[in-house]
N, C-alpha and C. Protein backbone atom coordinates (compact mmCIF):
# COMPACT_ATOMS: atom_id res chain seq x y z
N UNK A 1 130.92 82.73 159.52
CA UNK A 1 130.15 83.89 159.12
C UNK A 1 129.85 83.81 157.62
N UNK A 2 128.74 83.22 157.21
CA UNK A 2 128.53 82.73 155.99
C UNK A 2 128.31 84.22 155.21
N UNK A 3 128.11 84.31 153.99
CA UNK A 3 127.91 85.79 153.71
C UNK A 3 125.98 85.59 153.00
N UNK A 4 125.62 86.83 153.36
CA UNK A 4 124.23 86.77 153.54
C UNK A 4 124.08 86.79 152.01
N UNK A 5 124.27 87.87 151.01
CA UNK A 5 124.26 87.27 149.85
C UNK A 5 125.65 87.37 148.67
N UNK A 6 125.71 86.38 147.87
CA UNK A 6 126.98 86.50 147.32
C UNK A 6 126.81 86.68 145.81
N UNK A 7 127.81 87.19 145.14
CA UNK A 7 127.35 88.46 144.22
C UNK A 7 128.48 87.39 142.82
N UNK A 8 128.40 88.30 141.95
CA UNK A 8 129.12 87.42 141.06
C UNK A 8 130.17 88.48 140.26
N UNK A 9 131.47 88.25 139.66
CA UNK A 9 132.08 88.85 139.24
C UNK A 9 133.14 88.48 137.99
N UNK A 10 133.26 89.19 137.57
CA UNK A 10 134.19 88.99 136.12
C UNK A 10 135.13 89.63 136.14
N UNK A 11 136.43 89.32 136.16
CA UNK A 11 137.83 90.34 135.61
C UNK A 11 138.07 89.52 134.10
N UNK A 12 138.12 90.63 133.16
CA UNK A 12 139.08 89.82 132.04
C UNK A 12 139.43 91.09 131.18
N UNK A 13 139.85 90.97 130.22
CA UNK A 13 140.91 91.72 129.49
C UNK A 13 142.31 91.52 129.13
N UNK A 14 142.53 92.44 128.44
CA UNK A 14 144.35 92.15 127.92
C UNK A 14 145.33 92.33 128.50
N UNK A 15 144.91 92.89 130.04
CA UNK A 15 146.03 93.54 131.18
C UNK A 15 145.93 92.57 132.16
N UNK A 16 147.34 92.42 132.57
CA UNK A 16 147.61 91.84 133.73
C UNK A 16 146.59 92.42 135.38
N UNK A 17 146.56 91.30 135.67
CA UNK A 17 146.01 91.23 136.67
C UNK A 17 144.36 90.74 137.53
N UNK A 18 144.05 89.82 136.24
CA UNK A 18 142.68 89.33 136.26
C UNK A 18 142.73 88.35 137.53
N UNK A 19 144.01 87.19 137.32
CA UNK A 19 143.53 86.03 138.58
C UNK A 19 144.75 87.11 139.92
N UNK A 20 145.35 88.16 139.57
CA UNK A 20 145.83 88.67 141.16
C UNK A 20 144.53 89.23 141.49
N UNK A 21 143.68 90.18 140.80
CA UNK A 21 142.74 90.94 141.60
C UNK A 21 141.30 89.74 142.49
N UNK A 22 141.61 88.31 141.80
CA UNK A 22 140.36 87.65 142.40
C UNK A 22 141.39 87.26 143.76
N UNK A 23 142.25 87.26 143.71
CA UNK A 23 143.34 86.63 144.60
C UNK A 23 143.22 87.53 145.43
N UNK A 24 143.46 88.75 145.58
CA UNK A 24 143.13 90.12 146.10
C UNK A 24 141.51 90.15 147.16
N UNK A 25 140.89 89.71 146.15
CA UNK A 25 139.71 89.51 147.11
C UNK A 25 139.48 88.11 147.85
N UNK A 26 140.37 86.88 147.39
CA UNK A 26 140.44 85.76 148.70
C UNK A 26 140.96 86.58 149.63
N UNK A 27 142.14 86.88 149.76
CA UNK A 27 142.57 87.35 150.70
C UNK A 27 141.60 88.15 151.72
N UNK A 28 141.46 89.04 151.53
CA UNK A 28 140.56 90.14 151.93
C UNK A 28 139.23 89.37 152.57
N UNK A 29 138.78 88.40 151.80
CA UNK A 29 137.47 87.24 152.76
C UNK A 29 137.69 86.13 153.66
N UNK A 30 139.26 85.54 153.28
CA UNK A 30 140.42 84.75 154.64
C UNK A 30 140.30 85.77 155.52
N UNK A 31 140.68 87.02 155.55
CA UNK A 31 140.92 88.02 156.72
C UNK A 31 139.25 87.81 157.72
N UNK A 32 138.31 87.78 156.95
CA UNK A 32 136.98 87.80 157.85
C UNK A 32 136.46 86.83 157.92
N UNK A 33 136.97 85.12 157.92
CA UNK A 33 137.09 84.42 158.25
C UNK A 33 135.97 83.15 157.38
N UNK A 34 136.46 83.87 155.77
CA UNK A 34 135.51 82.99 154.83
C UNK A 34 136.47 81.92 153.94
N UNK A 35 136.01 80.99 153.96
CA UNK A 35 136.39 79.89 153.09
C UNK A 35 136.66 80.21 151.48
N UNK A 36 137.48 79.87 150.90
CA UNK A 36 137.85 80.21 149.76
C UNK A 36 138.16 78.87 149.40
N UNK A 37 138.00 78.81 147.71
CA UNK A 37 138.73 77.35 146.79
C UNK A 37 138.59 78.38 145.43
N UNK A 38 140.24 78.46 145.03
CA UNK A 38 140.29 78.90 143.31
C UNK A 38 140.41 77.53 142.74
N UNK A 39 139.28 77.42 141.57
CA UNK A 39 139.49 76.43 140.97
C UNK A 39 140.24 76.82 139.63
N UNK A 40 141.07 76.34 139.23
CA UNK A 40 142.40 77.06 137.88
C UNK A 40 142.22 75.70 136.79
N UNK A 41 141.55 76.36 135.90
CA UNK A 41 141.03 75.69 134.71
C UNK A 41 142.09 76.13 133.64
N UNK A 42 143.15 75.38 132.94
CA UNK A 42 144.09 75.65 132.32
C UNK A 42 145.93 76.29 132.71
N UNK A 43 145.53 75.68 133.87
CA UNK A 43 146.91 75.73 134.84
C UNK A 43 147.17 74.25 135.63
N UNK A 44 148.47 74.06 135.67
CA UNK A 44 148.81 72.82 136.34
C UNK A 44 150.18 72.72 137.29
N UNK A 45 150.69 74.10 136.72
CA UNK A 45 151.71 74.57 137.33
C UNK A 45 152.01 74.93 139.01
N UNK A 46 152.33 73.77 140.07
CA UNK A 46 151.99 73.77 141.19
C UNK A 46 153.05 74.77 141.96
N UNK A 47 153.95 75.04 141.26
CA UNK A 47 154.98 76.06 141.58
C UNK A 47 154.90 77.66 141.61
N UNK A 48 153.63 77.75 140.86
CA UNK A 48 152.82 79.11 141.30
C UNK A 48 152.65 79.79 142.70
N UNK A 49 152.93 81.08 142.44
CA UNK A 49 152.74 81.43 144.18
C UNK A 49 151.24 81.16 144.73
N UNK A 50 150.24 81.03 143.90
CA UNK A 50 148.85 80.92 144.52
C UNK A 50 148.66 79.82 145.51
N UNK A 51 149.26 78.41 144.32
CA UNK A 51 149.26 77.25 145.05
C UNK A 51 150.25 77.24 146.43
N UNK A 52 151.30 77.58 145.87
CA UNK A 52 152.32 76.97 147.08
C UNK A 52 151.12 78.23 148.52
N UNK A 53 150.83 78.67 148.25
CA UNK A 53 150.41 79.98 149.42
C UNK A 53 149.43 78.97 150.54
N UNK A 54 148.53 77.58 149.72
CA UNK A 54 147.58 77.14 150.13
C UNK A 54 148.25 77.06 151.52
N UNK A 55 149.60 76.02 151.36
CA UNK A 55 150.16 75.50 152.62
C UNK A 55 150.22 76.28 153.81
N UNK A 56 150.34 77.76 153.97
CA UNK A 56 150.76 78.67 154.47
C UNK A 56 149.26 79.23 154.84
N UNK A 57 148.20 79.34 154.27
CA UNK A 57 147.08 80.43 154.52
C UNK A 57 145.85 79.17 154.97
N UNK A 58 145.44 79.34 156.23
CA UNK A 58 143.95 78.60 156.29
C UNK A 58 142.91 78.86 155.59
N UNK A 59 142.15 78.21 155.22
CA UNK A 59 140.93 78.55 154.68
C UNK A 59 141.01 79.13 153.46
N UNK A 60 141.93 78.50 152.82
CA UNK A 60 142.30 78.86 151.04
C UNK A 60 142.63 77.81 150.28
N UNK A 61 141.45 77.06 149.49
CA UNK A 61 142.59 76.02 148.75
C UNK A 61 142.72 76.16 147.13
N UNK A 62 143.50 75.79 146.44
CA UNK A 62 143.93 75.75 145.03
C UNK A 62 143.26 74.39 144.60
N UNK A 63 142.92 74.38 143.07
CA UNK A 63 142.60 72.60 142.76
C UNK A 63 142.77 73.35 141.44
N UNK A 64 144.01 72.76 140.82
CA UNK A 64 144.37 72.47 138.99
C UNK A 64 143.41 71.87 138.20
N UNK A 65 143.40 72.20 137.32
CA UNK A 65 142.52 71.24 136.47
C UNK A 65 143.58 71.75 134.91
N UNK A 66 144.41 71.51 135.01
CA UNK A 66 145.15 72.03 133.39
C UNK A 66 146.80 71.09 133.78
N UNK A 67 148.05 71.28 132.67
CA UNK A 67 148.96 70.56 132.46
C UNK A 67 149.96 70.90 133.01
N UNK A 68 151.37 71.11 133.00
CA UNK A 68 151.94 72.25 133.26
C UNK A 68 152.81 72.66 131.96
N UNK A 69 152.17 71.92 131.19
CA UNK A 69 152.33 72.61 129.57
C UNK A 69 151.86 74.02 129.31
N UNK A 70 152.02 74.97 128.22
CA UNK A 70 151.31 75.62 128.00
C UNK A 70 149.94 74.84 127.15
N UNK A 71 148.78 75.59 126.70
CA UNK A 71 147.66 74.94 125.85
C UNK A 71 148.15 75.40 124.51
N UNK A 72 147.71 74.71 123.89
CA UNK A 72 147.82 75.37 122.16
C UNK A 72 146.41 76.10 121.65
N UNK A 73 146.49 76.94 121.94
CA UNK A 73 144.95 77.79 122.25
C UNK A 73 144.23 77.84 120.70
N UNK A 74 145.35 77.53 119.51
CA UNK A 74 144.34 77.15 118.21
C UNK A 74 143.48 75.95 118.03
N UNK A 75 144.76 75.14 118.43
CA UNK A 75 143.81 73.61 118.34
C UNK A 75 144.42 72.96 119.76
N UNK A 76 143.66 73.24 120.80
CA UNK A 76 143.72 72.49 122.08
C UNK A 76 143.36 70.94 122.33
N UNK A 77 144.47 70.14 122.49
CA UNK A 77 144.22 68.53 122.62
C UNK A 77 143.34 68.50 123.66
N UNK A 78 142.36 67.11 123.15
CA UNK A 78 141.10 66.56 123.84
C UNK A 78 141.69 66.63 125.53
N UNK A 79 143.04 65.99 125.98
CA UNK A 79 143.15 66.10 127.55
C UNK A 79 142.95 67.54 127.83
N UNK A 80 143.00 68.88 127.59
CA UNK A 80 143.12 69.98 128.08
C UNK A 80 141.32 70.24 128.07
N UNK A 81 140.40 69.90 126.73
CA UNK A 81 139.11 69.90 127.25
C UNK A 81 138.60 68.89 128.20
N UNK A 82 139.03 67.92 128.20
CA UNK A 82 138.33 67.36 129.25
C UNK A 82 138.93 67.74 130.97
N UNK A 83 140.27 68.35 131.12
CA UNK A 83 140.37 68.30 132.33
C UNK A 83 139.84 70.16 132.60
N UNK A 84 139.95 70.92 131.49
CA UNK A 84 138.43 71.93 131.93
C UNK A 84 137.05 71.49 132.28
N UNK A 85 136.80 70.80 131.83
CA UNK A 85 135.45 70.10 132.02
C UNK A 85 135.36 69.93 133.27
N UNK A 86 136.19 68.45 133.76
CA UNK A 86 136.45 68.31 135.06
C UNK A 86 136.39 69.27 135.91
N UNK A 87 136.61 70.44 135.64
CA UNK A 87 137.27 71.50 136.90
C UNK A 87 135.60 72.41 136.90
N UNK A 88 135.04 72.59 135.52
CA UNK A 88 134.10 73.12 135.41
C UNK A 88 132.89 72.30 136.71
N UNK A 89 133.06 71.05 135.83
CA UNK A 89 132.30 70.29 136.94
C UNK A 89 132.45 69.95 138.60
N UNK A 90 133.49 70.27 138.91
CA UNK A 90 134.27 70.22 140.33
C UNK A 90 133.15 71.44 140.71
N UNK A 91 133.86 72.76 140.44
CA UNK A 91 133.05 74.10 140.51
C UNK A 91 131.79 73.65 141.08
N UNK A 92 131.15 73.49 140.23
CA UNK A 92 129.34 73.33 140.64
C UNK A 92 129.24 72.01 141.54
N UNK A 93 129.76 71.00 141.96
CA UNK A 93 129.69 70.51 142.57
C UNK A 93 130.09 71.23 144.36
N UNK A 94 131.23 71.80 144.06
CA UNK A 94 131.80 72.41 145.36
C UNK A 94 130.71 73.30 145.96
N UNK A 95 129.84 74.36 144.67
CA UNK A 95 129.07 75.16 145.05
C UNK A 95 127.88 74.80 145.97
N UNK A 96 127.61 73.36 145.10
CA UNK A 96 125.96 72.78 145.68
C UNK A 96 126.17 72.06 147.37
N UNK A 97 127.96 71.82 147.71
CA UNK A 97 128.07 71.40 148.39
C UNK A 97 128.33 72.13 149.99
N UNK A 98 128.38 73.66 149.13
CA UNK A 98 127.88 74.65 150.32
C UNK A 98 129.47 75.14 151.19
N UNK A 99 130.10 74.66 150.80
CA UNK A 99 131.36 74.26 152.14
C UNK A 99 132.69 75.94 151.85
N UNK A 100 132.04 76.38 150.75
CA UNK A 100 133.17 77.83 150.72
C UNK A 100 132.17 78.94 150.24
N UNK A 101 132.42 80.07 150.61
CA UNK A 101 131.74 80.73 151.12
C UNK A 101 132.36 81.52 149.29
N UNK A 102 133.63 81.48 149.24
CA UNK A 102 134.37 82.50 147.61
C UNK A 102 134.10 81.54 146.84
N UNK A 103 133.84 81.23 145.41
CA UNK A 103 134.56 79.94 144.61
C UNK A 103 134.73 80.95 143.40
N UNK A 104 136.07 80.77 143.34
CA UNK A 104 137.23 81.35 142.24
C UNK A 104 136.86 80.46 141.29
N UNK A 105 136.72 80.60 139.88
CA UNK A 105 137.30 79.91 138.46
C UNK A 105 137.80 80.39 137.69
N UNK A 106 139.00 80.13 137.75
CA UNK A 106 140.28 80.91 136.99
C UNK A 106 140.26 80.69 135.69
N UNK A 107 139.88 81.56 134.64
CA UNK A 107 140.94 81.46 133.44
C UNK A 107 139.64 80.84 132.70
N UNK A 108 138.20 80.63 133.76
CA UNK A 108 137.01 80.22 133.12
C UNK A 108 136.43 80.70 131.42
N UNK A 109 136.89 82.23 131.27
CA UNK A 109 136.32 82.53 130.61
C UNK A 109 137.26 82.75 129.28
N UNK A 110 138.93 82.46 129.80
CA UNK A 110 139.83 81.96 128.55
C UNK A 110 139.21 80.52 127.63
N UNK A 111 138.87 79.43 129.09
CA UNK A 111 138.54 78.29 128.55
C UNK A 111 136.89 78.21 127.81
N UNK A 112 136.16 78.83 127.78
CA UNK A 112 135.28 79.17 126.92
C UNK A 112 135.81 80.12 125.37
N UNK A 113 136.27 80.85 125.32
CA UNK A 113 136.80 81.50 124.45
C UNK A 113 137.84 80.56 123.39
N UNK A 114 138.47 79.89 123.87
CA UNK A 114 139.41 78.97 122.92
C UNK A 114 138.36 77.33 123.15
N UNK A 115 136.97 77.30 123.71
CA UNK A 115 136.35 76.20 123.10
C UNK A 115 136.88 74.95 124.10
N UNK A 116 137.16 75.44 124.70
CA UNK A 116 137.75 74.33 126.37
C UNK A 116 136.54 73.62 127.28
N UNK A 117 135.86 74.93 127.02
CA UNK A 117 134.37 73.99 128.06
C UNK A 117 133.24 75.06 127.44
N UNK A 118 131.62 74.41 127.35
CA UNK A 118 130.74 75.28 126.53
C UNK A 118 130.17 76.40 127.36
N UNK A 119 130.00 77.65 126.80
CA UNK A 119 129.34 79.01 127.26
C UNK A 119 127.87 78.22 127.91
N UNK A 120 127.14 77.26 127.71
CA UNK A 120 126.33 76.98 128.30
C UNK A 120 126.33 76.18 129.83
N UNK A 121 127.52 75.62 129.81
CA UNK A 121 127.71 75.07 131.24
C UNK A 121 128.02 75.73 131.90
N UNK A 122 128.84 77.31 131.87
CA UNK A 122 129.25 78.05 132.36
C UNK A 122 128.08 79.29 132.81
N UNK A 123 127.18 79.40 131.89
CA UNK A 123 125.83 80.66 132.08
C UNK A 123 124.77 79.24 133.27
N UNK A 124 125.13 78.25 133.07
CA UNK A 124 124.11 77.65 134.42
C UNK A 124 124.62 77.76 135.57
N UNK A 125 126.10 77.51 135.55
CA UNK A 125 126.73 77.51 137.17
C UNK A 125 126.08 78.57 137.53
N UNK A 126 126.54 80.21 136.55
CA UNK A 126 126.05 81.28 137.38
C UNK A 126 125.04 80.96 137.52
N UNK A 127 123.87 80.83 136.11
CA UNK A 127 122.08 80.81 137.04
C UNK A 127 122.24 80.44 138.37
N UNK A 128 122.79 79.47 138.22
CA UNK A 128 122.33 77.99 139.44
C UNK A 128 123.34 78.25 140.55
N UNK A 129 124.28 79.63 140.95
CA UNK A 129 124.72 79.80 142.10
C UNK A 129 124.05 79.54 143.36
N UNK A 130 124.73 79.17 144.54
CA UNK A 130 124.02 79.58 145.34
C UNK A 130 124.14 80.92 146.19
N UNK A 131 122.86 81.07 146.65
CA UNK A 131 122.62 82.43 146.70
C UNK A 131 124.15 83.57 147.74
N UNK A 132 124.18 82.66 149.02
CA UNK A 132 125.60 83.06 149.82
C UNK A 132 126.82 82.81 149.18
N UNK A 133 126.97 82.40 148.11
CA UNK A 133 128.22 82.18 147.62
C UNK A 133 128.47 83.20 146.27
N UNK A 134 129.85 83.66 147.08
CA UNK A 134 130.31 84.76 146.10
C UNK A 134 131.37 84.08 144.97
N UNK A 135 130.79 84.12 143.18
CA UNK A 135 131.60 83.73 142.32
C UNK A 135 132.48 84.19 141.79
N UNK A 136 133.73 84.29 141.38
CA UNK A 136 134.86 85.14 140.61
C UNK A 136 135.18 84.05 139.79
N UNK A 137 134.89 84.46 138.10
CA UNK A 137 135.23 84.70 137.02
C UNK A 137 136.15 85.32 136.68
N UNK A 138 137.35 84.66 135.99
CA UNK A 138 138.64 85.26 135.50
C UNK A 138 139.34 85.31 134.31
N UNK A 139 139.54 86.02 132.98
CA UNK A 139 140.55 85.06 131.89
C UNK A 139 139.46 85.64 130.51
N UNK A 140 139.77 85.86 130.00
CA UNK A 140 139.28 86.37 128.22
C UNK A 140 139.90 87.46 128.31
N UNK A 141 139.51 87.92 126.95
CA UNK A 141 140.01 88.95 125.99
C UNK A 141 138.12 89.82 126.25
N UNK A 142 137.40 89.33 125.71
CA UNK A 142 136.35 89.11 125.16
C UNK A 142 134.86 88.59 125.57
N UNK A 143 134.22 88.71 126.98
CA UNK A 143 133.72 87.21 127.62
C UNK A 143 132.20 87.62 126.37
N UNK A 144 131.53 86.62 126.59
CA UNK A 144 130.41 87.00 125.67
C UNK A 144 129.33 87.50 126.79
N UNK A 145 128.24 88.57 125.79
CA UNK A 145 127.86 89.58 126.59
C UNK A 145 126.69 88.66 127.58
N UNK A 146 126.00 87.41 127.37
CA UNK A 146 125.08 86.51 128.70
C UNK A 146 125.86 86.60 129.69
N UNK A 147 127.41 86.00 129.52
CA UNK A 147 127.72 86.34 130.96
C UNK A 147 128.45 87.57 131.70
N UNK A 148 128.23 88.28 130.78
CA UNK A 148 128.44 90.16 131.24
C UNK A 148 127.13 90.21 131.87
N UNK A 149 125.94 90.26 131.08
CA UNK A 149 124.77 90.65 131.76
C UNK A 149 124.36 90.03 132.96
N UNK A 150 124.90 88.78 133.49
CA UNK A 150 124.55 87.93 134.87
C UNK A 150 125.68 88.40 135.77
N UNK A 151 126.53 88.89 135.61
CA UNK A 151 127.52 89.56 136.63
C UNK A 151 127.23 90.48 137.36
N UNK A 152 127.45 90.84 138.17
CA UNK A 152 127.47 92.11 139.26
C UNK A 152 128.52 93.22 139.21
N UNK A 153 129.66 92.35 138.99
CA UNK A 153 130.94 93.37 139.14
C UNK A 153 131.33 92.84 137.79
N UNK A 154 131.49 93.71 136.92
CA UNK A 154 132.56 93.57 135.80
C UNK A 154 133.64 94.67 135.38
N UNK A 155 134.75 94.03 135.42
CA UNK A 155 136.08 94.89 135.62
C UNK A 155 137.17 94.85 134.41
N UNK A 156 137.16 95.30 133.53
CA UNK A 156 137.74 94.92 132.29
C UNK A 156 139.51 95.69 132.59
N UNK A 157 140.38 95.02 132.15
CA UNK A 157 141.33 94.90 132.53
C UNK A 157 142.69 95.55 131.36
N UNK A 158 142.55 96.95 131.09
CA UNK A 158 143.47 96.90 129.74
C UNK A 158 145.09 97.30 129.75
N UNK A 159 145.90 97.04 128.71
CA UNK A 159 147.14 96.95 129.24
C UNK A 159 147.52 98.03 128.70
N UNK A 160 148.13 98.82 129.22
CA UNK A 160 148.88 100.20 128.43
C UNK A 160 150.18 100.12 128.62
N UNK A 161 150.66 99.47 129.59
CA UNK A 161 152.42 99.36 129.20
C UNK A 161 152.46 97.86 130.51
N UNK A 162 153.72 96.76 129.96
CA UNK A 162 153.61 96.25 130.15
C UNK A 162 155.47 95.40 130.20
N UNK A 163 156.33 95.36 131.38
CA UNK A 163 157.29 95.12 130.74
C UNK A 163 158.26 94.53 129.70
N UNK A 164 157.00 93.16 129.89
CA UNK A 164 157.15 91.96 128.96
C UNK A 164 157.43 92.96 127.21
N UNK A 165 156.95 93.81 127.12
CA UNK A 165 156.83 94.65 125.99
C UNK A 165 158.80 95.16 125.90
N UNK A 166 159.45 95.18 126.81
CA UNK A 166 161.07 94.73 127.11
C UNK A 166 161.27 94.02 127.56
N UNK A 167 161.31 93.35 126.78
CA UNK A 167 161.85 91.93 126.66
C UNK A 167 161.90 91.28 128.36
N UNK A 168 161.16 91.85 130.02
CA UNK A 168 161.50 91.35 130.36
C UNK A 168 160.39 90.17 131.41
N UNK A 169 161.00 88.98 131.32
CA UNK A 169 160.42 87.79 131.72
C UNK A 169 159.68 88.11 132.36
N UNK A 170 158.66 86.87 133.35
CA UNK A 170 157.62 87.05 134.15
C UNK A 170 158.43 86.86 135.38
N UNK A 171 158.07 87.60 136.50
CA UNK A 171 159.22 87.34 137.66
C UNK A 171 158.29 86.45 138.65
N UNK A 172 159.51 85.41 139.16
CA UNK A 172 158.64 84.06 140.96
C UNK A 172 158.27 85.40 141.52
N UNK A 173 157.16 85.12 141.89
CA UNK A 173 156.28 86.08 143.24
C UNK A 173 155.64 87.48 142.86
N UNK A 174 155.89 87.51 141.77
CA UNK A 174 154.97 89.06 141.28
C UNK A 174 153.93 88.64 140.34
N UNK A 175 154.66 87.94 138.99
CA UNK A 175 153.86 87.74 138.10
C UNK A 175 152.88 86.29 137.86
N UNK A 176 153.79 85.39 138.73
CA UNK A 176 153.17 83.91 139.18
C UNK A 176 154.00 83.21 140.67
């Protein structure tokens, strides 16, 4: 059940919950029997609940494109831009190739913001969506306003209390 037309969307902000709420909506398009792929541009960490979930959920897959380092978001080494790149380029390839109906890019619009992959490769994917395929955009503070204005859904995300703010850690299965 391909979807007749697919719309485009942005979560970002300083509050938790930008890549759960796109996660939120795989789910919800697995249930009606649509193909999903999050592509995670600045993650490598396969121990994440998203990834490990692939094994478990049909019609959902994960593909890394990051270390399982953190990035150094002042001055990010050349491997962390080029394996955004990669993932950028995966993206539009997956799209033209028709085969998922969601395509997630996680953390897309962190990796524009710290200079990971250019605001211009990123404003063509959207141009150049295809039309049944629904995009989710995830990750800034900040996205710049071209790709606010090509969105459909934009959901800004702010934090007003936050536990980490006491001292306490990120917890397996809630927070990753």
């Amino acid at each position: 059940m391909p979807l007749k037309k697919g719309l485009v969307h942005i979560y970002y902000g300083d509050g938790k919950g930008k890549t759960s709420a796109a996660l939120g909506l795989a789910l919800r398009a697995i249930g009606h029997g649509l193909k999903v792929i999050v592509i995670q541009l600045m993650k490598g960490r396969q121990w994440i609940g998203e990834f490990k979930a692939q094994e478990k959920i049909p019609n959902f897959i994960v593909k890394q494109y990051g270390t399982t380092s953190f990035i150094n978001l002042y001055a990010p080494d050349s491997k962390d831009r080029e394996r955004a790149v990669q993932g950028l380029l995966f993206a539009e390839q997956v799209m033209k190739q028709g085969v998922y109906d969601v395509v997630i890019i996680d953390e897309s619009l962190y990796a524009v913001e710290y200079g990971l992959i250019p605001l211009s490769k990123l404003v063509e994917i959207v141009k150049n969506k295809p039309a049944n395929v629904e995009l989710v955009l995830t990750g800034g503070r900040d996205p710049p306003e071209e790709l606010l204005r090509l969105a459909d859904y934009v959901t800004h995300m702010s934090m007003e209390k936050h536990p980490f703010m006491d001292g306490v850690q990120a917890r397996q299965g809630i927070d990753f």
